[in-house]
Protein backbone atom coordinates (compact mmCIF):
# COMPACT_ATOMS: atom_id res chain seq x y z
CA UNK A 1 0.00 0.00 0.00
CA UNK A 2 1.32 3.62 -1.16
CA UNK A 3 1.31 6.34 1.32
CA UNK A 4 1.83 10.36 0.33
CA UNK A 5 3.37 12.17 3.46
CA UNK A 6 2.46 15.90 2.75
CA UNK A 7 3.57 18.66 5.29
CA UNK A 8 4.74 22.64 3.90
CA UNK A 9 8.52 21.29 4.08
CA UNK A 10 7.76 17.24 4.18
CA UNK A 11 11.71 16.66 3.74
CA UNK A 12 12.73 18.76 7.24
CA UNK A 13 9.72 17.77 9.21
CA UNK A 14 10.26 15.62 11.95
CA UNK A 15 7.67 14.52 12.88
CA UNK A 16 6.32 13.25 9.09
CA UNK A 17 10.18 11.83 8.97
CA UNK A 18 9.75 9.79 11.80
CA UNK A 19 6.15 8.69 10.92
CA UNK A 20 7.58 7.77 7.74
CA UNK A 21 10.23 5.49 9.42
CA UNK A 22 7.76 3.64 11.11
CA UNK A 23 5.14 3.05 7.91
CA UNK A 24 8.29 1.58 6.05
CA UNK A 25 9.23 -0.61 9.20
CA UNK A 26 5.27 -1.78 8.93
CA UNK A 27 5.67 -2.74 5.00
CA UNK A 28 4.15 0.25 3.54
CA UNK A 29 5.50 2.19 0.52
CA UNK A 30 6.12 5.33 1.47
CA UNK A 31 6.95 8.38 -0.37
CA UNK A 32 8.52 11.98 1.17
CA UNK A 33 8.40 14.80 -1.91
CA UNK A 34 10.77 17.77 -1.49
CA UNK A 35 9.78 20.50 -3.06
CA UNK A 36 12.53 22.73 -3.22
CA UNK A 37 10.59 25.52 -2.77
CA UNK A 38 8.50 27.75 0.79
CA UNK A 39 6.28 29.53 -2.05
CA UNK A 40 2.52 28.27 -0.79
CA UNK A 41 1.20 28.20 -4.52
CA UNK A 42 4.48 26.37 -5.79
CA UNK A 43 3.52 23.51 -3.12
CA UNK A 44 0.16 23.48 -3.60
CA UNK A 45 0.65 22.67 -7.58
CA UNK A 46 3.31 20.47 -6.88
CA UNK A 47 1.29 18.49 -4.64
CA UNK A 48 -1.42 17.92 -6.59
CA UNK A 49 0.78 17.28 -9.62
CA UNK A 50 2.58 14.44 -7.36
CA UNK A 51 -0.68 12.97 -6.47
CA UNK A 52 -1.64 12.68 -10.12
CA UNK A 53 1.64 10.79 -10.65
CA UNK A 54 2.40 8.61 -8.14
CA UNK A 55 -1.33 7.67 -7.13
CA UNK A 56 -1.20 6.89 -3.71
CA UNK A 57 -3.88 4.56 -1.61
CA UNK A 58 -3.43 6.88 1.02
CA UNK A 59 -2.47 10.51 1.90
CA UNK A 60 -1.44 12.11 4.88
CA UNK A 61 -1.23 15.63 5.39
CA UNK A 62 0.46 16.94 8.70
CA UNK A 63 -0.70 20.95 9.41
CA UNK A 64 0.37 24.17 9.50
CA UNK A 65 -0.39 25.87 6.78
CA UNK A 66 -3.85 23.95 6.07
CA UNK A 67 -4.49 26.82 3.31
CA UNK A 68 -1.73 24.66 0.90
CA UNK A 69 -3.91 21.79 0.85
CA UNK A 70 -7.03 22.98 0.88
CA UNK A 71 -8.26 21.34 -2.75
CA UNK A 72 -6.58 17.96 -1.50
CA UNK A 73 -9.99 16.73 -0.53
CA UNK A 74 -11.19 16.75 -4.02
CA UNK A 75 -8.99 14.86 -5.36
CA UNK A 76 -10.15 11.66 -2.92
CA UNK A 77 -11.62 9.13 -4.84
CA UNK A 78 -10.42 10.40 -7.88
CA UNK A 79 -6.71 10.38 -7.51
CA UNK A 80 -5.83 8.26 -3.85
CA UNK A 81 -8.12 7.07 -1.58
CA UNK A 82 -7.72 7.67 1.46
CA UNK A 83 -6.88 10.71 3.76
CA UNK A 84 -5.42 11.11 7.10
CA UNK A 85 -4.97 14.69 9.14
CA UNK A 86 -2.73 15.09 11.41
CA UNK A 87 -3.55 18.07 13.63
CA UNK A 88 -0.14 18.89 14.76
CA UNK A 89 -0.64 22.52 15.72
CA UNK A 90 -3.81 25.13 16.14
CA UNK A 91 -3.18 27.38 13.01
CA UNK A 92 -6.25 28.74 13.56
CA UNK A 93 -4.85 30.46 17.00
CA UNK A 94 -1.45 31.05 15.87
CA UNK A 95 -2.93 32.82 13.03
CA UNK A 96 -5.38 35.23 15.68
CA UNK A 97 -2.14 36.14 17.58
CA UNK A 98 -1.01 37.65 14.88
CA UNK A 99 -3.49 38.86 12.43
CA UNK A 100 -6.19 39.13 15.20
CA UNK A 101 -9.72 37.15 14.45
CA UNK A 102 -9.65 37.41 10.84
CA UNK A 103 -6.98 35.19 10.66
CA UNK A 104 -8.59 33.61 13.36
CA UNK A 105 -11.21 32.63 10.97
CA UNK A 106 -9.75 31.93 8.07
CA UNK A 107 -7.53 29.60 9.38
CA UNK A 108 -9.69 27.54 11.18
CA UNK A 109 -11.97 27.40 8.32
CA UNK A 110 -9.48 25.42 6.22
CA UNK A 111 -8.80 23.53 9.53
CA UNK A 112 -12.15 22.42 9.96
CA UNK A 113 -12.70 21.34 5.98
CA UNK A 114 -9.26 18.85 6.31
CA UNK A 115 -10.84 17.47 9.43
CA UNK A 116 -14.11 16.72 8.03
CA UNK A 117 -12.37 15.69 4.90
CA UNK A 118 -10.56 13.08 6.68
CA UNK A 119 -11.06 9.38 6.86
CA UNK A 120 -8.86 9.23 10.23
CA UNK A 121 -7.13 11.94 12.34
CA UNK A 122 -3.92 12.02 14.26
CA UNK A 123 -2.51 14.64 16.85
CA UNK A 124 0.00 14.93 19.22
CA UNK A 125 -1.68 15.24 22.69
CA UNK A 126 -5.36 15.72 24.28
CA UNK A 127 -5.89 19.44 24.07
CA UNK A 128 -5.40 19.41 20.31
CA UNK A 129 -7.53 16.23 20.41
CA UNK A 130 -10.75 18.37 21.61
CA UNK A 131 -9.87 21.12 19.27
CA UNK A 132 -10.24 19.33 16.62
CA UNK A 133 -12.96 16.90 17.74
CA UNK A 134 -15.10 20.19 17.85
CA UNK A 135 -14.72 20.35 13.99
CA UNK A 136 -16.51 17.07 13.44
CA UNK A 137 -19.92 16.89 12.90
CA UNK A 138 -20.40 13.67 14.97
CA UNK A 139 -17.84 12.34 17.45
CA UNK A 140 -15.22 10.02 16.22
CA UNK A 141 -11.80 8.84 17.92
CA UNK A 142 -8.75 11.21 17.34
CA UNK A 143 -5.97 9.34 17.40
CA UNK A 144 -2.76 10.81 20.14
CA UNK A 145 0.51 9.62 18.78
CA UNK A 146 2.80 12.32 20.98
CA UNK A 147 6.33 14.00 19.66
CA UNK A 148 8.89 11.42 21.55
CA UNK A 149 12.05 11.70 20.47
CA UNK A 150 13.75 8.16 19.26
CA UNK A 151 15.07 6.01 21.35
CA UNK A 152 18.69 6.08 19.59
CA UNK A 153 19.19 9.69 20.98
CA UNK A 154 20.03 8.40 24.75
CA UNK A 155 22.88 6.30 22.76
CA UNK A 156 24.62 8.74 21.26
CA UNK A 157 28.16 8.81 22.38
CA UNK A 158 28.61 12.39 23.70
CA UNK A 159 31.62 12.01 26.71
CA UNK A 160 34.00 14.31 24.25
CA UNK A 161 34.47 17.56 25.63
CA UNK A 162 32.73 20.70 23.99
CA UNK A 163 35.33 23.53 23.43
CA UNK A 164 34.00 26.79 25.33
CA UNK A 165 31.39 24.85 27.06
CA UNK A 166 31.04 25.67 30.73
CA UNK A 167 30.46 22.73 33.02
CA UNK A 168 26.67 22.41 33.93
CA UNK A 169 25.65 25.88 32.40
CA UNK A 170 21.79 26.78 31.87
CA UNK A 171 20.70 25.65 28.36
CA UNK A 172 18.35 27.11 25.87
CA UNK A 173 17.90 24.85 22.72
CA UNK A 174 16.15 25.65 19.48
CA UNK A 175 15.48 28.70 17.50
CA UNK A 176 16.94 32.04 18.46
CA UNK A 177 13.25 33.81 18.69
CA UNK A 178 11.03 35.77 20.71
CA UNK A 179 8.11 32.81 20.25
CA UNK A 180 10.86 30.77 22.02
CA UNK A 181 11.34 32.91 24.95
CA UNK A 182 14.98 33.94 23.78
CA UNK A 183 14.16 37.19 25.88
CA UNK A 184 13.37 35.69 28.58
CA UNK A 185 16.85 33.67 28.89
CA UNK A 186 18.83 36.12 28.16
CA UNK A 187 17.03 38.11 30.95
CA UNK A 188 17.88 35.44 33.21
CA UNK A 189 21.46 35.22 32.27
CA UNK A 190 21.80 39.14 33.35
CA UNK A 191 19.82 38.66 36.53
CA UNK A 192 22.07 36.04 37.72
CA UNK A 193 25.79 36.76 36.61
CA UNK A 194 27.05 33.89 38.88
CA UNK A 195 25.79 30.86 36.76
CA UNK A 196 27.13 29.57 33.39
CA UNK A 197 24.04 30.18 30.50
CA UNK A 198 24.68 28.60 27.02
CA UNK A 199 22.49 28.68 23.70
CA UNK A 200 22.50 25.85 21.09
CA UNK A 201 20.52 26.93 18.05
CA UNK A 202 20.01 30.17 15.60
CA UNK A 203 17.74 32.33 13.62
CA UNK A 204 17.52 34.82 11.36
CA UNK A 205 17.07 37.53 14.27
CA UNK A 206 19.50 36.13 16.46
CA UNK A 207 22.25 38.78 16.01
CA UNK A 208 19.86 41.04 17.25
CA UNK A 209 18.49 39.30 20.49
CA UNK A 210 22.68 38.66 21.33
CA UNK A 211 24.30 41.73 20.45
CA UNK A 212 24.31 42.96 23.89
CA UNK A 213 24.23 39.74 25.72
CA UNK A 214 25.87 39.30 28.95
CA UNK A 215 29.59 37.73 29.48
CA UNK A 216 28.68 34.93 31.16
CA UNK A 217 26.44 33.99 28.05
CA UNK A 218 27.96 31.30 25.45
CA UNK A 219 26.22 31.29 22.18
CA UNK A 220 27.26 27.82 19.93
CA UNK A 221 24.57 28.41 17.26
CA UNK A 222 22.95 25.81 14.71
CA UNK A 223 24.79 21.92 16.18
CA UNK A 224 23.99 18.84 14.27
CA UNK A 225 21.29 17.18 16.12
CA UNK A 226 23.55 14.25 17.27
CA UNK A 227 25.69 16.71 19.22
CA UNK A 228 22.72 18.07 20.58
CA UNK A 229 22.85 15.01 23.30
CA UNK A 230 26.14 15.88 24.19
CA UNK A 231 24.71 19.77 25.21
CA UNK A 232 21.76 18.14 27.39
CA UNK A 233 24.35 15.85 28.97
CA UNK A 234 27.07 18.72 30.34
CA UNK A 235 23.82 20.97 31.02
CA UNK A 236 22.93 21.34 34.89
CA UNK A 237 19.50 23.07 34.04
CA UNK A 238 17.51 22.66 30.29
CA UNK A 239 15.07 25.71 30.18
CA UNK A 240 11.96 26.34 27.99
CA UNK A 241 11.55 30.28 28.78
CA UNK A 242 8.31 31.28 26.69
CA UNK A 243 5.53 33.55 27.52
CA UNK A 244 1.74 32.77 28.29
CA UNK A 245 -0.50 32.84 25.57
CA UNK A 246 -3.04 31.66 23.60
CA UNK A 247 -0.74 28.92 22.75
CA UNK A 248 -0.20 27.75 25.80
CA UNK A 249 -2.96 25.29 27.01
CA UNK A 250 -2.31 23.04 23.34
CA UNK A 251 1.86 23.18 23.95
CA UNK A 252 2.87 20.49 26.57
CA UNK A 253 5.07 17.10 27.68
CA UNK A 254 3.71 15.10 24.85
CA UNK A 255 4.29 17.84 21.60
CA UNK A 256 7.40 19.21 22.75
CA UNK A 257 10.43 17.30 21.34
CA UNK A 258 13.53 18.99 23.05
CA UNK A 259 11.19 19.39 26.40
CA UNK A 260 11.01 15.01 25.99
CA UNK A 261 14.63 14.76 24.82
CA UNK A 262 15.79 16.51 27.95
CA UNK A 263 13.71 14.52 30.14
CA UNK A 264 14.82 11.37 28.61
CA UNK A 265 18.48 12.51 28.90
CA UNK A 266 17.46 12.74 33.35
CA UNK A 267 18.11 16.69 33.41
CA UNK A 268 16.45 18.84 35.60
CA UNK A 269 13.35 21.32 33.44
CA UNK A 270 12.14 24.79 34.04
CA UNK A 271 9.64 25.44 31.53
CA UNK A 272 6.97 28.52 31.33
CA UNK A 273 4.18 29.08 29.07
CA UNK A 274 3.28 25.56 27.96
CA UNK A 275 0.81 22.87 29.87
CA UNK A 276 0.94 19.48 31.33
CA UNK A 277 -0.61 16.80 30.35
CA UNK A 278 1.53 13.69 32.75
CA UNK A 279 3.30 14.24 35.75
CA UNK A 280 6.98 13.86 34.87
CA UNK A 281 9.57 13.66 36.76
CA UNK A 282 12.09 16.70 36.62
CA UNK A 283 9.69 18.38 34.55
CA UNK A 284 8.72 22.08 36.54
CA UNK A 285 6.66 24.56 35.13
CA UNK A 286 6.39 27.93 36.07
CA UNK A 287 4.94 31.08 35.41
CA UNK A 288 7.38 33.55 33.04
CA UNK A 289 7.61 35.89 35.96
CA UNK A 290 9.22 33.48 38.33
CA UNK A 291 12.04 32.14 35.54
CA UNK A 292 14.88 33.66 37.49
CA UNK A 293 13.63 32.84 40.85
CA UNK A 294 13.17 29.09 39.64
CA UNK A 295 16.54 29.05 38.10
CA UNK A 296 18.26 30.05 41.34
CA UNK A 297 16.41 27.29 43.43
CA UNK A 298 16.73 24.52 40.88
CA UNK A 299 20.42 25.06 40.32
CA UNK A 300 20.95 24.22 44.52
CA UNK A 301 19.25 20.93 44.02
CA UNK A 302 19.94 17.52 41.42
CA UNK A 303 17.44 15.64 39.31
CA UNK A 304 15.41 12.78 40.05
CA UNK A 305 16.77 8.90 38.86
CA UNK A 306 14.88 7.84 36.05
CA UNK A 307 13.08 4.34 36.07
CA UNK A 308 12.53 2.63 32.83
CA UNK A 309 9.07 3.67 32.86
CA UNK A 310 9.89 7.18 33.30
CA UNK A 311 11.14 7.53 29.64
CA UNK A 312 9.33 8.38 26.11
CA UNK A 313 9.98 7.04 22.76
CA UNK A 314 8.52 7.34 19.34
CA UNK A 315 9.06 3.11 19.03
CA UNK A 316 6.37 3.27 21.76
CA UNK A 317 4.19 5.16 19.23
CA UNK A 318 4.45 1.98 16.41
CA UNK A 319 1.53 0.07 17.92
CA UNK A 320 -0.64 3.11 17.58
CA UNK A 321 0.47 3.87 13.99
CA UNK A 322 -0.30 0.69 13.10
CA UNK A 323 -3.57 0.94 14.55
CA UNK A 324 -4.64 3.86 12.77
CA UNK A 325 -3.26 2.41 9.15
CA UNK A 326 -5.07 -0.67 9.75
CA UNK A 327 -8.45 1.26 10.07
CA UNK A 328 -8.20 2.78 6.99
């Protein structure tokens, strides 16, 4: 059986990637496109062209933005078969925060069509499980398959020592933003001069948000995501520093993949503006105010020992994605 992975950048997605893994492990044909291209209308055509050709039995589309496949749905029947959503992220709200509830609107409009398009629908944790339910016209299972990071990343070998890298510093990882809380960490790293702060990631902005950062902050940029592991490792505290927003109640411990990659890893977590959905241990969320506060009382104290059955892995999702496929 043919499956058609579809996301805005299918080839650098991780989550599709990793989905995609698994469907070949289970004997399915799978095929990732790369389009070469972030132009919306250049996707969309491509898409549609790639359907035409390769004529899947199935097609699954992963969100964000819903507006590029929005004539997908016609094509069922016609061209492939079957369609799965995966409701990965509320564009609808992330499109209000910024373009207040116009975009609200029109977002969610395309959202709701995919989901009630859909033969079967995926998402990463139980928030974004309601969400979408609410689209449906009559209630059907929404399937949770949550963003746990592979089981190889514990096994990297990381015990070389990272040039400039301060022994147990306070770790940001990811994109160099303001969605990201980069503020707020660099903030920290003033407020408390005494303690070690390092960054492992980039943006486009970043030169901005570090031009006048503090001494004792070390900035390694973009790492390859196997040296990543060696980071968490040295780190003595992993922080998440965003703000409260809107986003905030559908963000927690099963979407976030560094949040699960330094819990796997046993490090200690201060995270603000996201949710729980388990009790984890070493996981502490707090409100953005209290980031500095948190820091200094979490950096006197050492994590938890994990148990096997305090880790998360995507294997553990296989029996689930095999669930779903067989349904179709």
């Amino acid at each position: 059986m043919k499956v058609l992975l579809l996301s805005n950048q299918p080839e650098s997605t991780t989550r599709l990637k990793l989905f995609g893994e698994t469907l070949a492990r289970l004997g399915y044909d799978v095929v990732v496109p790369a389009f070469g291209t972030r132009n919306w209308i250049t996707i969309a055509r491509a898409s549609r062209n790639l359907i035409a050709k390769e004529r899947p039995d199935i097609v699954h589309i992963f969100n964000v933005p819903d507006i590029i496949y929005r004539t997908i749905p016609s094509l069922k029947g016609s061209l492939f078969t079957h369609l799965i959503y995966d409701y990965r992220s509320p564009w609808g709200i992330e499109y209000q925060m910024n373009f207040g509830r116009i975009g609200k609107i029109a977002a969610e409009h395309y959202e709701e069509k995919l989901a009630r398009s859909a033969d079967l629908i995926t998402t990463v944790n139980t928030p974004l499980r309601e969400k979408v339910q609410a689209y449906l016209p009559e209630p059907r299972e929404v399937y949770i398959i949550p963003n746990y990071p592979k089981q190889s990343f514990l096994s990297i070998d990381s015990e070389n020592e990272i040039p400039g890298y301060a022994r147990k510093p306070i770790l940001f990882v990811g994109r160099v933003c303001k969605q990201e809380g980069i503020e707020n960490f660099i903030n920290a790293a003033r407020e408390i001069p005494e303690l070690d702060f390092s960054i492992v990631g980039d943006g486009p902005f970043s030169w901005y948000y570090l031009m006048r950062r503090p001494s004792n902050l070390t900035f390694f940029g973009w790492q390859a995501h196997e040296s990543v592991a060696g980071f968490i490792r040295k780190a003595g505290i992993c922080l998440i520093p965003r703000e409260e927003n809107a986003l905030t109640p559908y963000s927690n411990d099963k979407s976030i993949w560094k949040l699960n990659e330094y819990l796997n890893l046993g490090k200690l977590v201060i995270a603000s503006g996201i949710s729980r959905e388990e009790s984890r241990k070493n996981m502490n969320i707090v409100s953005t105010g209290s980031i500095t506060e948190s820091i200094r009382l979490y950096s006197q104290m050492s994590p938890e020992l994990l148990t096997s059955g305090d880790y998360r892995f995507w294997e553990n999702n296989r029996d689930m994605i095999k669930k779903v496929y067989d349904n179709i």
